[in-house]
Protein backbone atom coordinates (compact mmCIF):
# COMPACT_ATOMS: atom_id res chain seq x y z
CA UNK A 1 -106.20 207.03 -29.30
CA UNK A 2 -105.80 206.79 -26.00
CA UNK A 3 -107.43 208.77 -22.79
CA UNK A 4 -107.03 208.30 -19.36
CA UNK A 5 -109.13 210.06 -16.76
CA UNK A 6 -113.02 210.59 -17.70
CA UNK A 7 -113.99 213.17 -15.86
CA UNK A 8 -114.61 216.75 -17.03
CA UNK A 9 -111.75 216.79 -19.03
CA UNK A 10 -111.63 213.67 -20.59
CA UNK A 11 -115.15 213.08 -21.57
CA UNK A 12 -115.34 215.73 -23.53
CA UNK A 13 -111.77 215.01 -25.04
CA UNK A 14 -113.17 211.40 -25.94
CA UNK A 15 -116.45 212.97 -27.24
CA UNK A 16 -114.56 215.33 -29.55
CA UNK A 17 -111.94 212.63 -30.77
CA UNK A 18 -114.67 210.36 -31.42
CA UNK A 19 -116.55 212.78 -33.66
CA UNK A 20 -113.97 213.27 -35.95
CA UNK A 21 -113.83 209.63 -36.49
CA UNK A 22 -110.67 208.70 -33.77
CA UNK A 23 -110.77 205.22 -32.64
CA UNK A 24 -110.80 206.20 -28.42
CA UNK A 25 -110.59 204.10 -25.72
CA UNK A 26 -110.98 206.12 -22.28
CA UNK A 27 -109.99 204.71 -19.23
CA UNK A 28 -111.50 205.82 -15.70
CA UNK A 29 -110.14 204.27 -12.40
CA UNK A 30 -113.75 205.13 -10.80
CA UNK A 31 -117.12 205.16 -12.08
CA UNK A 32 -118.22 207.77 -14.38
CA UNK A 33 -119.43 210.81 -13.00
CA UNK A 34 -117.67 210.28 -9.27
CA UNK A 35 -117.16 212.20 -6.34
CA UNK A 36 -113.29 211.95 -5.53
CA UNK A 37 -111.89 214.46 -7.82
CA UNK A 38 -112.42 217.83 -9.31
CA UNK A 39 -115.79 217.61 -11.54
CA UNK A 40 -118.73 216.67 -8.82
CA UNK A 41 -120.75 218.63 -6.61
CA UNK A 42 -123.93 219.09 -8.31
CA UNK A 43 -123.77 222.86 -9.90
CA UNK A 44 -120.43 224.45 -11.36
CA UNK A 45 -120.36 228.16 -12.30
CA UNK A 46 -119.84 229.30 -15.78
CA UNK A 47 -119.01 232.95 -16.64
CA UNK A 48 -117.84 235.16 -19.11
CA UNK A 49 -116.23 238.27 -17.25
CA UNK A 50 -113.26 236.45 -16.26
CA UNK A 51 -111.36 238.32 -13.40
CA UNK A 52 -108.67 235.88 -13.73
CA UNK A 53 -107.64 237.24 -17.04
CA UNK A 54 -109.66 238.50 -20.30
CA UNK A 55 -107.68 236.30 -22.09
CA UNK A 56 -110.23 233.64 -21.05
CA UNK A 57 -112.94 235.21 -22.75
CA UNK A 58 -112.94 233.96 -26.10
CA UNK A 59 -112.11 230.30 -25.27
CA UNK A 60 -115.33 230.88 -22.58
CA UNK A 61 -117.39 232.01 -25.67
CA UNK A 62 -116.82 228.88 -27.29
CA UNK A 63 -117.57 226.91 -24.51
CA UNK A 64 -120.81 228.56 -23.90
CA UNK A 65 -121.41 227.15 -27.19
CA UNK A 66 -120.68 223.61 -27.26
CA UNK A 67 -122.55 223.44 -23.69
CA UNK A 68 -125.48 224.60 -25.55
CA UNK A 69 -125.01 221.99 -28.32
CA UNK A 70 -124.05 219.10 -26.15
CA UNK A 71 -127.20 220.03 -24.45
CA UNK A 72 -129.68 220.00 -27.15
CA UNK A 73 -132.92 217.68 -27.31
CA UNK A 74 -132.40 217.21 -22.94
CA UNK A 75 -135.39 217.49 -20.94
CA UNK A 76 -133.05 219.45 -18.56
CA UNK A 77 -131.02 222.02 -20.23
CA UNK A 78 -127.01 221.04 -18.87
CA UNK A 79 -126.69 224.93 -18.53
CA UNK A 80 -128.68 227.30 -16.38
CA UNK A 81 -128.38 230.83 -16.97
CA UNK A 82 -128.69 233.20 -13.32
CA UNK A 83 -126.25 235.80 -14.54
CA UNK A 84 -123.36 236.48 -12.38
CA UNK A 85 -121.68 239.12 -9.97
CA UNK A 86 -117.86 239.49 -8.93
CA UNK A 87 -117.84 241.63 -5.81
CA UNK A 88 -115.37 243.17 -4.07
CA UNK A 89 -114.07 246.62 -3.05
CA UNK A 90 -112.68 248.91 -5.44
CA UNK A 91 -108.91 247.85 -6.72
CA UNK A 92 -109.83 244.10 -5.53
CA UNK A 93 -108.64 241.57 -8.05
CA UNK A 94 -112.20 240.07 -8.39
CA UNK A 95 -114.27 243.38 -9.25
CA UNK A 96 -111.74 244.92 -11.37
CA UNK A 97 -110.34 242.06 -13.33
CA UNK A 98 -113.82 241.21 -14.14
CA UNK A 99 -114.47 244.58 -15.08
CA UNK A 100 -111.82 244.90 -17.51
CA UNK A 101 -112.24 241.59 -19.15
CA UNK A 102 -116.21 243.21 -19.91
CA UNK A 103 -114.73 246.34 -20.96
CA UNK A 104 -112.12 244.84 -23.20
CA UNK A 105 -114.71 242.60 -24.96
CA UNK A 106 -117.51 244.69 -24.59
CA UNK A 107 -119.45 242.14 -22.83
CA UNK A 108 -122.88 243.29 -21.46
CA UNK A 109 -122.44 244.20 -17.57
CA UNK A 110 -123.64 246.11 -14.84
CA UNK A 111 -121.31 248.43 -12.02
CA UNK A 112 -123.59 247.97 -9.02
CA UNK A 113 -122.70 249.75 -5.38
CA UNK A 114 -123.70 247.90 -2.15
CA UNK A 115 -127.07 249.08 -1.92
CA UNK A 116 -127.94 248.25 -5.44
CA UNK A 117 -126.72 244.92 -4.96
CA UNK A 118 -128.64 244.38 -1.59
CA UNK A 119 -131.94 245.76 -3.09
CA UNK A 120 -131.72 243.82 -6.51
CA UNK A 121 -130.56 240.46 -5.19
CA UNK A 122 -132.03 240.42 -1.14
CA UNK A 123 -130.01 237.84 -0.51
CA UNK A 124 -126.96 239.66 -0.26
CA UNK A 125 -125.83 241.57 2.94
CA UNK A 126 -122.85 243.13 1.09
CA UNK A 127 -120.31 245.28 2.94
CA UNK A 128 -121.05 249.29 2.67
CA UNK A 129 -118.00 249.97 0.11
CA UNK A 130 -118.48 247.03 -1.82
CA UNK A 131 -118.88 247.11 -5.80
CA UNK A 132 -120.39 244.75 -7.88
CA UNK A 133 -119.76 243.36 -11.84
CA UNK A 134 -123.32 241.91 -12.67
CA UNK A 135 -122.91 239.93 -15.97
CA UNK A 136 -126.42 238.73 -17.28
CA UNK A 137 -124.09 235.91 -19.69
CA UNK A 138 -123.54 233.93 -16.67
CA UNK A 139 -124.94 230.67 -14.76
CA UNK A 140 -124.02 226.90 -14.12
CA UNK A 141 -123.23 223.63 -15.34
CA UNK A 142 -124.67 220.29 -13.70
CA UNK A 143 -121.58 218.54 -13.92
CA UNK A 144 -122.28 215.11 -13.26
CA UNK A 145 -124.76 215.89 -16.10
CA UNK A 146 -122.34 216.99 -18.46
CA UNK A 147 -119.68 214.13 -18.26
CA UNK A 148 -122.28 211.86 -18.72
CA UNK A 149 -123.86 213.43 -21.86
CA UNK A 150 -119.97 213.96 -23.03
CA UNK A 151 -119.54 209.99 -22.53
CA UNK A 152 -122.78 208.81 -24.08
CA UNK A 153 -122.01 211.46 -26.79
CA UNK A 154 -118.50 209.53 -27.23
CA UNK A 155 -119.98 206.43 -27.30
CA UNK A 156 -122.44 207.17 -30.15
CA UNK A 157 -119.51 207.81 -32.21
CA UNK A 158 -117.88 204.67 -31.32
CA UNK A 159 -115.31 205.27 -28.21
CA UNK A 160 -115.19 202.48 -25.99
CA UNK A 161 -115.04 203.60 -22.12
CA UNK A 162 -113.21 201.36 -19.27
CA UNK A 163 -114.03 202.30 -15.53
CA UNK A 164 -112.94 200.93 -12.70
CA UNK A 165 -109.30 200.60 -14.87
CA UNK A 166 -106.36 202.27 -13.32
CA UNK A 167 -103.60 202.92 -15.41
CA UNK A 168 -100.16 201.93 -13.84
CA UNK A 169 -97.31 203.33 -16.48
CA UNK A 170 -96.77 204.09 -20.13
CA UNK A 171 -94.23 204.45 -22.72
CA UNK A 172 -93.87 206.52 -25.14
CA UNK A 173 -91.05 206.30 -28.55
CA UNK A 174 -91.35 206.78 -32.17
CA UNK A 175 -95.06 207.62 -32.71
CA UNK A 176 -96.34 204.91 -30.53
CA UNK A 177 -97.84 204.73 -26.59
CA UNK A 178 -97.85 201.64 -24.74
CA UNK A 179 -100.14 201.92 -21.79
CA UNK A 180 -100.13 199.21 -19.00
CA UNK A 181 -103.12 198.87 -16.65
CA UNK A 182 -104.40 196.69 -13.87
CA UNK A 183 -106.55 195.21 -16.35
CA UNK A 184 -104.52 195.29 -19.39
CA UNK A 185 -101.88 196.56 -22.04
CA UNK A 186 -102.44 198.61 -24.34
CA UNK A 187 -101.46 200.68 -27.80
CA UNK A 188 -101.75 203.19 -29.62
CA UNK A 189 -101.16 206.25 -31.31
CA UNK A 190 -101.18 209.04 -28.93
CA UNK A 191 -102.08 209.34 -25.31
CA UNK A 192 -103.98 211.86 -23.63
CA UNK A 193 -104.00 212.45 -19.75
CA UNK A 194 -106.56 214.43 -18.16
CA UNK A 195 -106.22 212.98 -14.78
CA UNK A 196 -106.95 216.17 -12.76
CA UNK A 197 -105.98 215.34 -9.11
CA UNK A 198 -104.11 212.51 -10.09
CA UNK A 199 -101.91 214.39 -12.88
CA UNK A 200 -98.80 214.38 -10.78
CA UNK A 201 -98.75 210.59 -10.63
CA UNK A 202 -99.59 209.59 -14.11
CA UNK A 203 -97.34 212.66 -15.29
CA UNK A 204 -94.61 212.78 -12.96
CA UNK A 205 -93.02 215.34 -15.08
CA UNK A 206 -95.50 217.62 -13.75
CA UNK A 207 -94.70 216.75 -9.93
CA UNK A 208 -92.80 219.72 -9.25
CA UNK A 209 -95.39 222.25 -10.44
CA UNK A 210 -98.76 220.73 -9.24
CA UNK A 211 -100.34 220.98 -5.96
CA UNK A 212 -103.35 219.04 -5.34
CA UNK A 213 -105.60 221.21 -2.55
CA UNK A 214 -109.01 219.95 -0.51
CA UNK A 215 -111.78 221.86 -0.88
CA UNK A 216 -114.96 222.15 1.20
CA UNK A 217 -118.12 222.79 -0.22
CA UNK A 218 -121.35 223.73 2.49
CA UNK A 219 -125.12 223.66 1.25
CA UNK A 220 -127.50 225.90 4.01
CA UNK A 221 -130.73 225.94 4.96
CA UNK A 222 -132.21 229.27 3.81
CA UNK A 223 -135.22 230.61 5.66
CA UNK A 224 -136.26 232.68 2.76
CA UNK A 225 -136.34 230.17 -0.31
CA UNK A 226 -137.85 233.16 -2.53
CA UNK A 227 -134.00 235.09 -2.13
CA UNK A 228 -132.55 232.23 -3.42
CA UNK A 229 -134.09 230.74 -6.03
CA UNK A 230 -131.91 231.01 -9.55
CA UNK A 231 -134.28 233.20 -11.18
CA UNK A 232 -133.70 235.39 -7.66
CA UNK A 233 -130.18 234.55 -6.77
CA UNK A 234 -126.99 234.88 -9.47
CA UNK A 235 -124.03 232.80 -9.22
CA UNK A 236 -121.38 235.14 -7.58
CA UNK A 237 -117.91 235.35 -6.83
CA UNK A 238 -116.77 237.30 -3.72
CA UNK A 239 -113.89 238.48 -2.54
CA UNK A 240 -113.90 239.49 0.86
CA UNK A 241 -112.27 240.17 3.75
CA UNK A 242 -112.37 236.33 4.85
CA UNK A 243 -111.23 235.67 1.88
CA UNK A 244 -112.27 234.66 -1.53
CA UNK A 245 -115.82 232.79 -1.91
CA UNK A 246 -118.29 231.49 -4.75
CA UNK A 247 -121.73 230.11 -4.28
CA UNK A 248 -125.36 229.54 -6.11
CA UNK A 249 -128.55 229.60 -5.43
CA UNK A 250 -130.48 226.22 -4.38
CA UNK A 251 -131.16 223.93 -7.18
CA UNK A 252 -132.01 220.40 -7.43
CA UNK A 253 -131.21 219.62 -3.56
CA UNK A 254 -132.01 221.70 -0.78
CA UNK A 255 -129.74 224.34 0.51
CA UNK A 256 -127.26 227.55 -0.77
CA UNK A 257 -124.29 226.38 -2.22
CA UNK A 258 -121.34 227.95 -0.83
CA UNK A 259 -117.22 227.18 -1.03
CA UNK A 260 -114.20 229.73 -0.39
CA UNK A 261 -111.39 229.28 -2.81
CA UNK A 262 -108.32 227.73 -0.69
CA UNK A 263 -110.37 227.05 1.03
CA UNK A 264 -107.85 226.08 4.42
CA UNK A 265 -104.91 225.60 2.23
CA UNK A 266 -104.78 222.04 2.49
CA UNK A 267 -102.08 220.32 0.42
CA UNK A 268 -103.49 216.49 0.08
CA UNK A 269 -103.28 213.46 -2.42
CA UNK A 270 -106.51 213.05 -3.40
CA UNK A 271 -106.65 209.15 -2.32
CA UNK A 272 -105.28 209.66 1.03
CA UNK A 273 -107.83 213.06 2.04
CA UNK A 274 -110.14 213.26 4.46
CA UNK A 275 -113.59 214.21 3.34
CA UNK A 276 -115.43 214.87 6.00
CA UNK A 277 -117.01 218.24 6.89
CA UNK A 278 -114.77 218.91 9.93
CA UNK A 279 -115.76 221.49 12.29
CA UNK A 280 -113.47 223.39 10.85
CA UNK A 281 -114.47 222.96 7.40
CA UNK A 282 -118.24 224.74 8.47
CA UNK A 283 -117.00 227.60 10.31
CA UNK A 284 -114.44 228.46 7.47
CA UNK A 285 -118.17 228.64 5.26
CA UNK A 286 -120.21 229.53 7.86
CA UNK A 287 -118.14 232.72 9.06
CA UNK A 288 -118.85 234.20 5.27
CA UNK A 289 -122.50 233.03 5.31
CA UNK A 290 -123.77 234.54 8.32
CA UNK A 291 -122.29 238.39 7.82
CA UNK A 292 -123.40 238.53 4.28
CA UNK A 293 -125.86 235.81 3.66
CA UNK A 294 -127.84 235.49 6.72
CA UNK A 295 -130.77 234.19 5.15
CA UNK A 296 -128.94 231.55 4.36
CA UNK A 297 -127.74 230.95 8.37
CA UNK A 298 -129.42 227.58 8.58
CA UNK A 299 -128.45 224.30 9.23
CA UNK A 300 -125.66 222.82 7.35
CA UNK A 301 -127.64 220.54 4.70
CA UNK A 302 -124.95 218.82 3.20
CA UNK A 303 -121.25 219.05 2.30
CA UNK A 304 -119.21 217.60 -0.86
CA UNK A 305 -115.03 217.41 -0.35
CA UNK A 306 -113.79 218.28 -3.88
CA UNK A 307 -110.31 218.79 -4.67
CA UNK A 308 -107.90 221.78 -6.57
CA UNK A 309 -105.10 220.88 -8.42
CA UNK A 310 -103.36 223.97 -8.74
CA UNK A 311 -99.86 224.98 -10.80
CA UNK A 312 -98.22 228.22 -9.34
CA UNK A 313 -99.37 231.12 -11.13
CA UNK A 314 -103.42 229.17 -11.29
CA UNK A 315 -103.46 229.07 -15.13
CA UNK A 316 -103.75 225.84 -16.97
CA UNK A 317 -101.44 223.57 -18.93
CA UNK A 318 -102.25 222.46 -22.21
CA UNK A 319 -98.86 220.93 -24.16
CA UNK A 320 -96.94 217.89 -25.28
CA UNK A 321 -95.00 216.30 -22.52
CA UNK A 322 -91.84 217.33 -23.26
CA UNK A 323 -89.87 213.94 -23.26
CA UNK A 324 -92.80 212.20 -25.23
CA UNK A 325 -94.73 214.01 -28.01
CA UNK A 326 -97.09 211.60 -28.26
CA UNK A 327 -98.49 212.42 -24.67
CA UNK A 328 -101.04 215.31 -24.76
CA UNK A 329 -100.79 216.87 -20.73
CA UNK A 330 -104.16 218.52 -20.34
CA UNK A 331 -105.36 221.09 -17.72
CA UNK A 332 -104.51 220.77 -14.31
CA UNK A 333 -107.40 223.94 -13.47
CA UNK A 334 -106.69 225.63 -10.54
CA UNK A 335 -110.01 225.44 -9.50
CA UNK A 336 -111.46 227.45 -12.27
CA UNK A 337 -111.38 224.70 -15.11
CA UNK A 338 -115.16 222.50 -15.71
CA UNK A 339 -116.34 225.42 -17.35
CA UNK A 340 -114.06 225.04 -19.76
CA UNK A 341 -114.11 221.17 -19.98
CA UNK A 342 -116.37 221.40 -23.65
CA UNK A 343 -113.99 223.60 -25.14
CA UNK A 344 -110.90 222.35 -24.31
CA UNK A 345 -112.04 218.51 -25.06
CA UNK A 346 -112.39 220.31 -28.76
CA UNK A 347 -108.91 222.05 -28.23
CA UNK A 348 -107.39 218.38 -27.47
CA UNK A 349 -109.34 216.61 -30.89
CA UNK A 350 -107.43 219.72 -32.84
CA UNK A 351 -104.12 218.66 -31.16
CA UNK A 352 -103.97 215.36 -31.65
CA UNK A 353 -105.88 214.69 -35.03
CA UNK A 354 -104.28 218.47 -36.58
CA UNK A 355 -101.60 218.80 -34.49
CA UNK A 356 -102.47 222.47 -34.40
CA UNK A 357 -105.82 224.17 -32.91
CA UNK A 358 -107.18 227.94 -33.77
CA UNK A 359 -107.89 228.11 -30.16
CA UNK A 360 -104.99 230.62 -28.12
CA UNK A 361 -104.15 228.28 -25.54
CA UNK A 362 -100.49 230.05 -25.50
CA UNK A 363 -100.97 230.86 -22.19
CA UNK A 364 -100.53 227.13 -21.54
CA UNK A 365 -97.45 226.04 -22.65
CA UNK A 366 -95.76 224.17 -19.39
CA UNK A 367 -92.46 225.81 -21.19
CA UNK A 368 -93.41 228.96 -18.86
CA UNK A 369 -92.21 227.04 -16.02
CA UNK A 370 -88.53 225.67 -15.05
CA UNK A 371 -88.99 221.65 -15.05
């Protein structure tokens, strides 16, 4: 067994084949745990109300799970629990789709108005009509954390990890894979990609559908550190009138963590981007931090360039490629997807060793679009 791309996805794909007694071998072109694609940046947000559809609740149950797991017997838990609040106005996408995935799995959850949100969380500076899902099951991930545990994990059970190996083609006929590197040639019995940025490449199948989008991501100096603290400060998505943003509260550097989805709706390859903190970049994070964050109106800290890879209606795709079943195409994320990484990684071991997984991943299928 085959995977190529250890990042979120793939470690925990390895980790999961491995444990069920696969013989892996995972190939990264960078180091493990690096800073040019999609699963970096220090904190990730993990949720259960899912605005983007309810749908995603059960797989996110699961995932809460395996985090847990992955993370037991660490002297620093891989998940931190803050809860969570979607804001927005009443009929926004955010509050209400969050809302309805709690009602429609009876998840635990708050309504909060904008002065309840300001005097709870003194942080905020919300707008006057705004409304607010607070979600106690809610937190983040330290991802660089969590792809490493997911690769030592894999290793334990015997999967052998390349880095700095860049895979060039494949081939795929009659139950077989042939993979060609710049370090080697390979077979075996199945492949798996979970490239992220790099999906459209090493799946060119996928071109048409996949956009791969730059992302910014600001940490501020805070003059309060008290408002911002995570036992003071829950992870949040916001959509406003600037558009759509997500942040956390400082942890492990200094700094509020903030980045607006789309951020400026750059399409990029992700070895050709720029990723520098333009002065663009700030003001895009800066314009949403000083009207309802001003505590957190400080000096820009640091920055981290991250990337999207989006398909066009933002939900994932989990199938067979559909000129090679051996080739497992996994979860180009629309910028919503390292939560997900442990369950998925356990979706991909059902695939390829069952062929079959309990897990409702029909929402996946890249037969909704026209290739």
């Amino acid at each position: 067994m085959i995977v190529v791309g250890v990042g979120g996805m793939g470690s925990a794909a390895a980790y999961h084949l491995a444990a069920r007694g696969q013989r892996v071998l995972a190939l990264e072109q960078h180091t493990l745990a690096h800073g040019f694609g999609s699963s970096h940046g220090l904190t990730r947000i993990i949720r259960l109300a899912y605005f983007e559809d309810p749908s995603y609740v059960p797989l996110l149950r699961r995932a809460f799970a395996l985090w847990r797991a992955l993370g037991e017997g660490m002297d620093e838990p891989l998940l931190h629990v803050t809860g969570g609040l979607d804001v927005g106005r009443a009929g926004s996408v955010v509050f209400e789709g969050s809302r309805r995935s709690c009602v429609e799995h009876g998840l635990p959850h708050e309504v909060l108005d904008a002065g309840q949100l300001a005097a709870r969380f003194p942080g905020w500076t919300p707008p006057s009509d705004a409304l607010a899902v607070y979600q106690p099951d809610a937190g983040f991930l330290t991802p660089e954390r969590c792809i490493l545990a997911h690769a030592a994990a894999a290793q334990a059970h015997g999967a052998i990890i390349h880095t700095g190996e860049r895979l060039r083609s494949y081939t795929a006929a009659h139950g077989s894979v042939r993979v060609e590197t710049d370090r080697g040639v390979y077979t075996a019995a199945q492949l798996v990609l979970t490239a992220g940025p790099w999906m459209a490449d090493v799946a060119p199948v996928l071109a048409p559908v996949l956009v791969a989008e730059r992302q910014m991501l600001g940490w501020f100096d805070v003059s309060d550190h008290a408002a911002f603290t995570p036992a003071a400060f829950p992870v949040f998505v916001f959509e406003a009138e600037e558009g759509t943003f997500y942040g956390f509260p400082e942890y492990d550097v200094p700094g509020f963590k903030i980045g607006k989805y789309h951020h400026r709706a750059e399409a990029v390859h992700p070895d050709r981007m720029d990723r520098r903190c333009t002065p663009d970049d700030e003001h895009v994070l800066r314009e949403a931090v000083t009207r309802y964050f001003p505590g957190a109106d400080g000096a820009l800290r640091s920055s981290a360039a991250c990337l999207f890879t989006n398909t066009p209606d933002e939900h994932f795709i989990i199938d067979r490629a559909p000129d090679a079943p051996e080739v497992l195409l996994v979860s180009p994320c629309s910028g919503h997807g390292f939560k997900f990484c442990s369950v998925i990684g356990e979706v991909c071991a059902d695939l390829v060793v069952d062929g079959r997984t309990a897990h409702d991943i029909s929402r996946f299928r890249l037969s909704r679009f026209a290739l």
